[in-house]
N, C-alpha and C. Protein backbone atom coordinates (compact mmCIF):
# COMPACT_ATOMS: atom_id res chain seq x y z
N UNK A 1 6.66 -30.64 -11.77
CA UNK A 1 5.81 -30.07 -10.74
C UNK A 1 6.55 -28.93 -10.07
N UNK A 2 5.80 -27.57 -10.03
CA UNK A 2 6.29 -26.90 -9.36
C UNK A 2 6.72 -26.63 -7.95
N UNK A 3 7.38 -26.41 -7.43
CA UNK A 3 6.94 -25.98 -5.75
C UNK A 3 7.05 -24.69 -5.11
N UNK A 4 6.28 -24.30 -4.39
CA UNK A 4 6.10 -23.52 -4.04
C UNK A 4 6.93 -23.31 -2.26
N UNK A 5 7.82 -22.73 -2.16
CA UNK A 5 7.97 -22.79 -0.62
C UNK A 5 7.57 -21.61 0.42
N UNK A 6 7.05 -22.15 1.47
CA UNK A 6 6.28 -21.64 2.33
C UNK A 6 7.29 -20.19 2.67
N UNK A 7 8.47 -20.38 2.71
CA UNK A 7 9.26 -18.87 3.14
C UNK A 7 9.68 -17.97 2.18
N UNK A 8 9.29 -18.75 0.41
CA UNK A 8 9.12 -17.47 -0.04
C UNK A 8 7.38 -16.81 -0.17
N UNK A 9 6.87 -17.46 -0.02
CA UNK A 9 5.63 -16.88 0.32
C UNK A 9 5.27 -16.15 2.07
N UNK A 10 6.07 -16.59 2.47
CA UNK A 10 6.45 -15.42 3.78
C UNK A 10 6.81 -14.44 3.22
N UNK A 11 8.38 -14.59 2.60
CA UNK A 11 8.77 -13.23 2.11
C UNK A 11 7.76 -12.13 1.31
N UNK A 12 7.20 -13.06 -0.08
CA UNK A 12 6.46 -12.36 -0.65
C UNK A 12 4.93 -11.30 0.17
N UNK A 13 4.70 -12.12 1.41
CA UNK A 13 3.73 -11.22 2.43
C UNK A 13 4.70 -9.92 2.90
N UNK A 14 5.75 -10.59 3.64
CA UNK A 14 6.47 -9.14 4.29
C UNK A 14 6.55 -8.05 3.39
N UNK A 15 7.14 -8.63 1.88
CA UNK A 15 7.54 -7.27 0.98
C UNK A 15 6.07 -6.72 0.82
N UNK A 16 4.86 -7.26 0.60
CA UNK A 16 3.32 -6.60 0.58
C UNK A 16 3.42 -5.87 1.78
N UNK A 17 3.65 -6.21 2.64
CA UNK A 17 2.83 -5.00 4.07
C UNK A 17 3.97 -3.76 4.02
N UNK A 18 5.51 -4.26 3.69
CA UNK A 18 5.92 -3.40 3.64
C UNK A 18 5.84 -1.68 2.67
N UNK A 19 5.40 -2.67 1.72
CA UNK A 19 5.27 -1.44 0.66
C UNK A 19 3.60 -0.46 0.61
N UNK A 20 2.84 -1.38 1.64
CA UNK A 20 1.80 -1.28 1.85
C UNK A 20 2.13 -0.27 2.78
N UNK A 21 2.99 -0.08 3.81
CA UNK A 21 3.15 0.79 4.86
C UNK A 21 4.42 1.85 4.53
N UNK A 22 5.22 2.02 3.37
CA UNK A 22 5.11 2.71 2.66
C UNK A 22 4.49 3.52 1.72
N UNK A 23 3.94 3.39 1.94
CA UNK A 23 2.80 4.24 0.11
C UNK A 23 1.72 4.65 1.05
N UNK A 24 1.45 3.78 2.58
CA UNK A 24 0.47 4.35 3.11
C UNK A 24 0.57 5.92 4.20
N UNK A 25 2.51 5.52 4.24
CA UNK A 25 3.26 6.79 4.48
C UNK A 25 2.97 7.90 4.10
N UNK A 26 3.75 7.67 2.56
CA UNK A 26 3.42 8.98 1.88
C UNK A 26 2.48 9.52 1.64
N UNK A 27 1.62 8.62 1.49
CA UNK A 27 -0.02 9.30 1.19
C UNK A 27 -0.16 10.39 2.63
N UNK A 28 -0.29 10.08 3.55
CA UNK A 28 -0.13 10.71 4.75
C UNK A 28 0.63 11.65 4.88
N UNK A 29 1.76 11.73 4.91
CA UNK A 29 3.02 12.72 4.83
C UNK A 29 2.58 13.98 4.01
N UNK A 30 2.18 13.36 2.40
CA UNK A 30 1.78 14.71 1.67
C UNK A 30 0.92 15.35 2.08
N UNK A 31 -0.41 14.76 1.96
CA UNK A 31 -2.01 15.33 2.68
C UNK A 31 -1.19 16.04 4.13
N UNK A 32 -0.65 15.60 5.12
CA UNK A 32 -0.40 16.56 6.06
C UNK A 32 0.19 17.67 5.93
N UNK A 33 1.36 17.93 4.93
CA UNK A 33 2.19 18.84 4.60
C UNK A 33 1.49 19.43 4.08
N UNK A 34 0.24 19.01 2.76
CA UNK A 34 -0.46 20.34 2.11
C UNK A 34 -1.28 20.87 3.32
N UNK A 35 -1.59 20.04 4.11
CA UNK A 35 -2.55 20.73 5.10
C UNK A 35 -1.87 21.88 5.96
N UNK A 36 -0.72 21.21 6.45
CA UNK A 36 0.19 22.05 7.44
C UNK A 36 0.69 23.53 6.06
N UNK A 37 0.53 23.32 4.97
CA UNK A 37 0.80 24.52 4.20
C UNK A 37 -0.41 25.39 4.11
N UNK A 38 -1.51 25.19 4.10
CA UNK A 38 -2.81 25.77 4.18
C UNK A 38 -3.13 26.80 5.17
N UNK A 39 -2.39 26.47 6.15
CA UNK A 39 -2.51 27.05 7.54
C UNK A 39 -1.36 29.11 6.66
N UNK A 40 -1.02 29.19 6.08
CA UNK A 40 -0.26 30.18 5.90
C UNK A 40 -0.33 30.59 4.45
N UNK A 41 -1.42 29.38 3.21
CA UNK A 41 -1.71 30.16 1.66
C UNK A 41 -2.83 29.20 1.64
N UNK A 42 -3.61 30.44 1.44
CA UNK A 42 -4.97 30.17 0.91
C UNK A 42 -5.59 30.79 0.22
N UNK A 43 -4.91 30.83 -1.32
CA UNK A 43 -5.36 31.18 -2.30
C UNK A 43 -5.82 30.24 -3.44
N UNK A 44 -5.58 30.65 -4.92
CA UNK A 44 -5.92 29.71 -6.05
C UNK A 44 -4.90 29.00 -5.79
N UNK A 45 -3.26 29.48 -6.10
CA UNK A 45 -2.47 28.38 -5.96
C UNK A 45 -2.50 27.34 -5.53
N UNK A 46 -2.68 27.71 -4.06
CA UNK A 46 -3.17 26.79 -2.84
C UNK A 46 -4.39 25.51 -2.98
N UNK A 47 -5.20 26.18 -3.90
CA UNK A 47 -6.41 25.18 -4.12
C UNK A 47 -5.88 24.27 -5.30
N UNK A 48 -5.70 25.00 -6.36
CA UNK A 48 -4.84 24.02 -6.91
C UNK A 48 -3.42 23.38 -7.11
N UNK A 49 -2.50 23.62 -6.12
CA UNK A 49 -1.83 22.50 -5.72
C UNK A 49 -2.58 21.35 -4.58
N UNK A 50 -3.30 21.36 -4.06
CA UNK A 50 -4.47 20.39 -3.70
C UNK A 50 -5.07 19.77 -4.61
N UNK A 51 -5.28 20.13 -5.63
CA UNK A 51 -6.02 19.51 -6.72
C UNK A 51 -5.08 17.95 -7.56
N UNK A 52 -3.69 18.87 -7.32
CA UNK A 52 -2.62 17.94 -7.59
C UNK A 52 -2.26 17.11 -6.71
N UNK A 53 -2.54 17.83 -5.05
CA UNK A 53 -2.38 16.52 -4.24
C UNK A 53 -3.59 15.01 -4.06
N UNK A 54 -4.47 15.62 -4.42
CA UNK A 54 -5.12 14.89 -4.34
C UNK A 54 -5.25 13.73 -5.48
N UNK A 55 -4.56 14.19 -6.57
CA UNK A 55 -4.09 13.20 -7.63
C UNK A 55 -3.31 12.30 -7.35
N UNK A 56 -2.01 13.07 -6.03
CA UNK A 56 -1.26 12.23 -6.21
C UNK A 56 -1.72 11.25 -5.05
N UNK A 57 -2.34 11.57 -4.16
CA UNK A 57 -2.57 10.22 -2.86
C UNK A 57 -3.99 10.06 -3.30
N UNK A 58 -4.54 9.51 -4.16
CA UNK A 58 -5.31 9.08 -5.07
C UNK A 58 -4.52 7.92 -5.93
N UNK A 59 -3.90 8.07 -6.55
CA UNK A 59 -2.23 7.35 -7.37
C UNK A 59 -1.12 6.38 -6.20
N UNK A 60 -1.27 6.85 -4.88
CA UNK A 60 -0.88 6.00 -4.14
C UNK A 60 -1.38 5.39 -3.41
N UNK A 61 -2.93 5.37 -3.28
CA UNK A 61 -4.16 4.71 -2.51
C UNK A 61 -4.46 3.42 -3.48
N UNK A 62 -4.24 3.53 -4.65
CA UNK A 62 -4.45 2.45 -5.70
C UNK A 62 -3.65 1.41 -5.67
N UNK A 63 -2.17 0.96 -5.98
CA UNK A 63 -1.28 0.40 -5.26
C UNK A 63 -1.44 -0.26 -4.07
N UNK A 64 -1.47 0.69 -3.07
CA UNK A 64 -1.97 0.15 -1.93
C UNK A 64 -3.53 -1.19 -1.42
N UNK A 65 -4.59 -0.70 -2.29
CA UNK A 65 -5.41 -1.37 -2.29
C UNK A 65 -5.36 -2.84 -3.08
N UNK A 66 -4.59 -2.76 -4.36
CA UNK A 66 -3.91 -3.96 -4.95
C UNK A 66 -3.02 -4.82 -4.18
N UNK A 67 -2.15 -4.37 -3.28
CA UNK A 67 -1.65 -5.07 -2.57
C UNK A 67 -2.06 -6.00 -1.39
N UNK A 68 -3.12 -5.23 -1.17
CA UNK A 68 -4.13 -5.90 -0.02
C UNK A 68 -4.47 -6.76 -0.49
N UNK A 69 -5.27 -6.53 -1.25
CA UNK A 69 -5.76 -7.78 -2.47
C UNK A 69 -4.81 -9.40 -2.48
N UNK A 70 -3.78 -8.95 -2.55
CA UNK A 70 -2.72 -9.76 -2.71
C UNK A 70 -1.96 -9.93 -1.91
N UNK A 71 -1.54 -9.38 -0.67
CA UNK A 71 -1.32 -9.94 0.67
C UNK A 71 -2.64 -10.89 0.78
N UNK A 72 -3.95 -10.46 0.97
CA UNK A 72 -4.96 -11.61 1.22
C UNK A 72 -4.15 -12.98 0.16
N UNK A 73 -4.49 -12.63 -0.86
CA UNK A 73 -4.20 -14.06 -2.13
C UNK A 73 -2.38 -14.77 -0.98
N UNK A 74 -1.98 -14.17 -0.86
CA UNK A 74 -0.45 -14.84 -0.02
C UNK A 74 -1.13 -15.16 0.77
N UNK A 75 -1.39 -15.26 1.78
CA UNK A 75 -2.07 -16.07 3.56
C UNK A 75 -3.11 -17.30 2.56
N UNK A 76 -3.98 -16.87 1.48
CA UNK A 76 -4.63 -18.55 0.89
C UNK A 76 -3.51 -19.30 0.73
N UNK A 77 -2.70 -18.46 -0.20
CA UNK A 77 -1.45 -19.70 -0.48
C UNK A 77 -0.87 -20.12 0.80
N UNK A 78 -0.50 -19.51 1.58
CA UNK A 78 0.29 -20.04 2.61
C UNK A 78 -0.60 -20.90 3.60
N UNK A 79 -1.76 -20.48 3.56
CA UNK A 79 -3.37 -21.59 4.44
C UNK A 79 -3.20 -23.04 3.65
N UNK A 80 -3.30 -23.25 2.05
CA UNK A 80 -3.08 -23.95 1.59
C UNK A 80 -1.63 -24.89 1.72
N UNK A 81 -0.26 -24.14 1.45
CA UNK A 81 0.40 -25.57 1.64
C UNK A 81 0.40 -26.02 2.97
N UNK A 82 0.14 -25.04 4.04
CA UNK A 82 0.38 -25.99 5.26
C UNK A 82 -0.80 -26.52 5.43
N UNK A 83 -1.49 -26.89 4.83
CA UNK A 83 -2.93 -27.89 5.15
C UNK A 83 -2.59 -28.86 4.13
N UNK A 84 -1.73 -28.48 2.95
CA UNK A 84 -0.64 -29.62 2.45
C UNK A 84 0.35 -30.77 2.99
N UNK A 85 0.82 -29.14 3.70
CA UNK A 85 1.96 -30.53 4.84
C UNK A 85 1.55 -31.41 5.90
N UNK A 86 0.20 -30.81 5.89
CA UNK A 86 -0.30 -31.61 6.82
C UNK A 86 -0.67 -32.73 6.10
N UNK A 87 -1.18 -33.24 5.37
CA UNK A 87 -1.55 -33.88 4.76
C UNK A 87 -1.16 -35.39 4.79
């Protein structure tokens, strides 16, 4: 029988929000910087390095949404054993 313990399924939540609030960083960081670059080129270049940003916090919005996913799935597990220990 396996077991599961409740503090690595803590851990496994913290490392989710964390990386969740990383990636939700960068997504942010870039989009502002291309924006804050816009303000001074606004040409083709300009449109298409946007084209690329938007690939890339597109590519880090995905990740992010998987993790949610799975922070939720951690709090069932962790709802579950302590309605175990209670038991």
């Amino acid at each position: 029988m396996a077991k599961v313990s409740l503090e690595t399924v803590k851990k496994a939540q913290t490392f989710c929000l964390n990386a969740i609030d990383i990636l939700s960083s960068a997504e942010h960081k870039l989009g502002a910087r291309y924006q804050a670059a816009g303000s001074d080129w606004k040409d083709d270049k300009y449109r298409q390095l946007g084209d690329i940003v938007n690939e890339c916090t597109g590519a880090l919005r995905s990740p992010v949404q998987e993790l949610q996913i799975c922070y939720g799935k951690l709090l069932d597990i962790e709802k579950a054993i302590r309605e175990y220990d209670e038991a």
